[in-house]
N, C-alpha and C. Protein backbone atom coordinates (compact mmCIF):
# COMPACT_ATOMS: atom_id res chain seq x y z
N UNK A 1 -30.16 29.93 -42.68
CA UNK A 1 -30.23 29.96 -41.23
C UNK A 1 -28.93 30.55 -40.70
N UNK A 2 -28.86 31.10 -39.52
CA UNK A 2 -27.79 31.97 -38.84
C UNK A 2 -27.83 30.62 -37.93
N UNK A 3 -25.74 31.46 -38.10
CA UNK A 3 -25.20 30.24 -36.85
C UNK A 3 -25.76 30.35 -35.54
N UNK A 4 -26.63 31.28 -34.63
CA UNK A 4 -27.05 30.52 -33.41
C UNK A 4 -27.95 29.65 -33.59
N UNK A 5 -29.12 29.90 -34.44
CA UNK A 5 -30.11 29.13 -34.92
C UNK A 5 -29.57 27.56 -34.96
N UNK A 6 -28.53 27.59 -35.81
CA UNK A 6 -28.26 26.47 -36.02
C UNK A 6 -27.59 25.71 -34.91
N UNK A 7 -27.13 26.23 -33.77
CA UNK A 7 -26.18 26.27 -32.41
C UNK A 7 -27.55 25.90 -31.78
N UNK A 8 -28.54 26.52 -31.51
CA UNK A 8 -29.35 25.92 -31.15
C UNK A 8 -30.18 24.76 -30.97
N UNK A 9 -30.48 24.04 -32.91
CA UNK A 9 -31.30 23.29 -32.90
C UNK A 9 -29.98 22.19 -32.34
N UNK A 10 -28.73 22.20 -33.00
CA UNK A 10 -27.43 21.28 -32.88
C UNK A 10 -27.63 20.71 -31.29
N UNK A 11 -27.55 21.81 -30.04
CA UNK A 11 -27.20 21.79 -28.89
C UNK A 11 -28.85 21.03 -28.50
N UNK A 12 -29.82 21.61 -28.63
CA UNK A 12 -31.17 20.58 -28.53
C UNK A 12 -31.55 19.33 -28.74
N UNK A 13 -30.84 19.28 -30.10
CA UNK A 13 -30.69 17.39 -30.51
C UNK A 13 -29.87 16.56 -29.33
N UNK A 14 -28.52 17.52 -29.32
CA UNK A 14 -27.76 16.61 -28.23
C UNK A 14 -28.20 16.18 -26.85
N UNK A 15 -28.76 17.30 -26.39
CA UNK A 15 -29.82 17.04 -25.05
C UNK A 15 -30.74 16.21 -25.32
N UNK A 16 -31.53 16.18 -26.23
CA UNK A 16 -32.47 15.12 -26.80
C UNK A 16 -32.04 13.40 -26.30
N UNK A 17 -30.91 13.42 -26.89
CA UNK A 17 -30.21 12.24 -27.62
C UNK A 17 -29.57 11.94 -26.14
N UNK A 18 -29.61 12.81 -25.06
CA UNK A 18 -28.72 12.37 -23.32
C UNK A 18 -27.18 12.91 -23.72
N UNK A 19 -26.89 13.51 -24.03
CA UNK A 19 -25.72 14.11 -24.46
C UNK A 19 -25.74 15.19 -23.05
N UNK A 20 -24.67 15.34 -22.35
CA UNK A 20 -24.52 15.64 -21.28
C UNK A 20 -22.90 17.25 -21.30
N UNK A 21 -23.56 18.08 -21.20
CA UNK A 21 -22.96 19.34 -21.37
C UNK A 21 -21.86 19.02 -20.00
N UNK A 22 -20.74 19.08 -20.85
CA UNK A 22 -19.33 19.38 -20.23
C UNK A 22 -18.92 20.64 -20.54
N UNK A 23 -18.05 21.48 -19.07
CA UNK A 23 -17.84 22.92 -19.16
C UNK A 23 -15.97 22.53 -19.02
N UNK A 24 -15.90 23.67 -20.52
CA UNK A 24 -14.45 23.42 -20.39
C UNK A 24 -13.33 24.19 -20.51
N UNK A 25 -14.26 25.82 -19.66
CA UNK A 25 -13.64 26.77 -19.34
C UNK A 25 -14.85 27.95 -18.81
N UNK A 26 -14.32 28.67 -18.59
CA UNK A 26 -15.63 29.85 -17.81
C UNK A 26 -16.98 29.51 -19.15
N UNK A 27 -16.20 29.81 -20.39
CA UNK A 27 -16.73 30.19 -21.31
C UNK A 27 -17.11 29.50 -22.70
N UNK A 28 -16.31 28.22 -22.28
CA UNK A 28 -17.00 27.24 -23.03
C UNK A 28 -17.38 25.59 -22.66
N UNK A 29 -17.83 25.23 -23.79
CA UNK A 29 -18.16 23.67 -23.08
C UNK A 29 -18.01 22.72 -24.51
N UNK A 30 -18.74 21.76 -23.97
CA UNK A 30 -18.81 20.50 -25.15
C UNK A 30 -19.90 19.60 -24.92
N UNK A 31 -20.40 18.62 -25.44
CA UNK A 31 -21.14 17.77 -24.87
C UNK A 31 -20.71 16.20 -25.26
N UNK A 32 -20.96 15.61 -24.20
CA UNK A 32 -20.28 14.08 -24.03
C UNK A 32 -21.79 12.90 -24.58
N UNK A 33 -21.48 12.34 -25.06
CA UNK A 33 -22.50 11.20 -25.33
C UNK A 33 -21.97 10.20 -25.30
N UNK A 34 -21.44 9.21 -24.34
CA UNK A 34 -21.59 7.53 -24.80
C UNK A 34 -19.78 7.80 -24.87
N UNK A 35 -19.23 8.66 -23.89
CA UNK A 35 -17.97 8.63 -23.85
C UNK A 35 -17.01 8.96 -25.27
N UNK A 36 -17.57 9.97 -25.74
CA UNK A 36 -17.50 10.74 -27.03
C UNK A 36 -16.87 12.57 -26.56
N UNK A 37 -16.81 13.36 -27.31
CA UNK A 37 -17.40 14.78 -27.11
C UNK A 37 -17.39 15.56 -28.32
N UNK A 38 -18.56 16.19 -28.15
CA UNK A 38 -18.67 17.21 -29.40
C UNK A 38 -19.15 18.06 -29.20
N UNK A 39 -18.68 19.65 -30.26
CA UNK A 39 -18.58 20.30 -30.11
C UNK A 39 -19.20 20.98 -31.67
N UNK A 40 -19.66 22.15 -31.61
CA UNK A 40 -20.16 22.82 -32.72
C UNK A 40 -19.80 23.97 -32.99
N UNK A 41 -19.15 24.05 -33.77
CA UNK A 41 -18.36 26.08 -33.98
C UNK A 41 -18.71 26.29 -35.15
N UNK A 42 -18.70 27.71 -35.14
CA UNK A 42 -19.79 28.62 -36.35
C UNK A 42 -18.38 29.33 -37.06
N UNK A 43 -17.91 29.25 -38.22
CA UNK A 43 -17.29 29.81 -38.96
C UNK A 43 -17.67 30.55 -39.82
N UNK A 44 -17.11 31.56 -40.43
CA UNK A 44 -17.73 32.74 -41.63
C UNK A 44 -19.05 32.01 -42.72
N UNK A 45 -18.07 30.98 -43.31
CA UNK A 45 -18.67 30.66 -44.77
C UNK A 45 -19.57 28.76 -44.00
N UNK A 46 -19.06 28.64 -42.81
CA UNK A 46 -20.04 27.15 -42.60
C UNK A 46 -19.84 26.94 -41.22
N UNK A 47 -20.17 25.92 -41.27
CA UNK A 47 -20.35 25.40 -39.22
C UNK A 47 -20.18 24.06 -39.23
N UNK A 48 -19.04 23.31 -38.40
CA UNK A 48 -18.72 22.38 -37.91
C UNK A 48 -19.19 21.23 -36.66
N UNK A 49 -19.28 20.03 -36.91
CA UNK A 49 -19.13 19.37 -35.66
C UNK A 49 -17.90 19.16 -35.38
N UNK A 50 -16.95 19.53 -34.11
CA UNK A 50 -15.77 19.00 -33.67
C UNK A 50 -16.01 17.63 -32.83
N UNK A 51 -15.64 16.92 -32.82
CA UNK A 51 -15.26 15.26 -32.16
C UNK A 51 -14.08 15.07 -31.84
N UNK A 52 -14.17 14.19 -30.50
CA UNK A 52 -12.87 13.57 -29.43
C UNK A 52 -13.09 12.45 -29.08
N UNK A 53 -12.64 11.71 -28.98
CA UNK A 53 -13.10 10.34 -27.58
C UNK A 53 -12.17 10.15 -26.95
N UNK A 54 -11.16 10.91 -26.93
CA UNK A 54 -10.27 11.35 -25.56
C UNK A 54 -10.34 12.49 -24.76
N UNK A 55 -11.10 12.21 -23.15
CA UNK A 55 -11.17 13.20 -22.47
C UNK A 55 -10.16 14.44 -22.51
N UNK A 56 -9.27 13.79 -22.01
CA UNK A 56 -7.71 14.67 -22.68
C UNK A 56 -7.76 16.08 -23.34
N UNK A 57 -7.89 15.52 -24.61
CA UNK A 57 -8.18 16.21 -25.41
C UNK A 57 -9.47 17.22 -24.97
N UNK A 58 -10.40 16.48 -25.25
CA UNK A 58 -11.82 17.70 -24.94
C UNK A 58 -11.53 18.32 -24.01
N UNK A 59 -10.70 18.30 -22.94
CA UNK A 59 -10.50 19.45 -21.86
C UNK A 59 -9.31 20.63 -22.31
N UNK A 60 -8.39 19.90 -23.04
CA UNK A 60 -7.90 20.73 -23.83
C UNK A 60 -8.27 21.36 -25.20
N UNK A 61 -9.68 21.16 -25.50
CA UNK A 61 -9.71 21.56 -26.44
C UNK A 61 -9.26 21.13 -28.13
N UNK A 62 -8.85 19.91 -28.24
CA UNK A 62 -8.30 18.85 -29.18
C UNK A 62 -9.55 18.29 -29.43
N UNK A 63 -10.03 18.99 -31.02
CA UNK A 63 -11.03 18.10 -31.25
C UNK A 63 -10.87 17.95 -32.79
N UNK A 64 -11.18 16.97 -33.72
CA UNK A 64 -10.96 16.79 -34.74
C UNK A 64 -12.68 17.00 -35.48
N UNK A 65 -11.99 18.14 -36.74
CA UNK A 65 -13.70 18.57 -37.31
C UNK A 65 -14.20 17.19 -38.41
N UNK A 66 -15.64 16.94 -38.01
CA UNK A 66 -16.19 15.90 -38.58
C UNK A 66 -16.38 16.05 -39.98
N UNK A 67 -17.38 17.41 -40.29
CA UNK A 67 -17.91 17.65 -41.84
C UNK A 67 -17.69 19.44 -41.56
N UNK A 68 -17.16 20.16 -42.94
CA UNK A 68 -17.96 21.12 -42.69
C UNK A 68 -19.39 21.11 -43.39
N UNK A 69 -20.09 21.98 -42.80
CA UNK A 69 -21.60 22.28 -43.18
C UNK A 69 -21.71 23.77 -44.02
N UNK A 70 -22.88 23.63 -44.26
CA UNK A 70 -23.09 24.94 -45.15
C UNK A 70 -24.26 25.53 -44.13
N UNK A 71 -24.80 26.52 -43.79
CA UNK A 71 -25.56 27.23 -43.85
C UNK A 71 -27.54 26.78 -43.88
N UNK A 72 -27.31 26.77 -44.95
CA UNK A 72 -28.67 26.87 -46.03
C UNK A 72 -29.59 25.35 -45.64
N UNK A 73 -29.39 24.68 -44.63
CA UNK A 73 -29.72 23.46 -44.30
C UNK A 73 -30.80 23.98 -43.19
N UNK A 74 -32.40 22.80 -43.94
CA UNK A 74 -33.51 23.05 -43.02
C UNK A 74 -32.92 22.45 -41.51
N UNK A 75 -34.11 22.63 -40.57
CA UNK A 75 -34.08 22.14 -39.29
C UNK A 75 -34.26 20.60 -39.05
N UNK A 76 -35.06 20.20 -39.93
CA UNK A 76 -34.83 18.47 -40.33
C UNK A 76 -33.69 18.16 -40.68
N UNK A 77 -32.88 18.53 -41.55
CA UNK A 77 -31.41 18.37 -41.92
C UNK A 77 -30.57 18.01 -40.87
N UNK A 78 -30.72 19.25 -40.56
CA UNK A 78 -29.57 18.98 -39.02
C UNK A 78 -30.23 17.95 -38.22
N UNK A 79 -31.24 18.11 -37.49
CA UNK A 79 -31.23 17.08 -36.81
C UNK A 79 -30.98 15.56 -36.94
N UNK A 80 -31.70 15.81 -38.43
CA UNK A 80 -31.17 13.99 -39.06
C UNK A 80 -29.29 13.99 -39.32
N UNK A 81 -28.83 15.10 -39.66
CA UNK A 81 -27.41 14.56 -39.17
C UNK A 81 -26.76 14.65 -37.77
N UNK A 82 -27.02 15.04 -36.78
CA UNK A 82 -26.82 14.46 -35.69
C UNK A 82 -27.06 13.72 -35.07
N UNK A 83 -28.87 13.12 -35.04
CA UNK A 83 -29.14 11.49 -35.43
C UNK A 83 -27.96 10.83 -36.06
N UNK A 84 -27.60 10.74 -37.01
CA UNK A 84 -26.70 9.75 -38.20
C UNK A 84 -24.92 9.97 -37.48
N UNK A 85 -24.96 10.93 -36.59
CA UNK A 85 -23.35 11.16 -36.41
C UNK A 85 -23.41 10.62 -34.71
N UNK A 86 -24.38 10.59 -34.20
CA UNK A 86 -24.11 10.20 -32.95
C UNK A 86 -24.89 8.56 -33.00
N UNK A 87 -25.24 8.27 -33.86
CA UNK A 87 -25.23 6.31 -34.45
C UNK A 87 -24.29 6.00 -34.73
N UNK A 88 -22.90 6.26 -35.20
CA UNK A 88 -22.47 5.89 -36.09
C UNK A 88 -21.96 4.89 -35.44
């Protein structure tokens, strides 16, 4: 799967789940759940969840990466780990 694909199903779960899109510049954002924020960035070789639970931070951009990911992960995958990361 290509990183929008995967930017996609990521950003759908969170809306799913009431995850509430914070804008945290013209050009980017994050999404807040339950006084959290996360964030998903696509790198060469994998793709990340970034996490905060200091506003602070998420407006600056201070986010600490959760897992990296690989790629090659069905659409059930992901969603069951963003299920499992926004339970925790």
């Amino acid at each position: 799967m290509k990183a929008p694909e995967i930017k996609k199903i990521v950003e759908n779960r969170f809306q799913e789940l009431g995850a509430s899109k914070i804008l945290l510049s013209p050009s980017d954002y994050c999404w807040e759940f339950q006084g959290e924020f996360y964030k998903m960035t696509a790198l060469s070789d994998f793709w990340i969840i970034e996490w905060t639970n200091n506003p602070f931070y998420a407006l600056n951009q201070c986010f600490e990466d959760v897992d990296p990911m690989q790629y090659n992960l069905l659409e059930q995958q992901i969603i069951e780990y963003i299920n499992k990361l926004l339970q925790h």
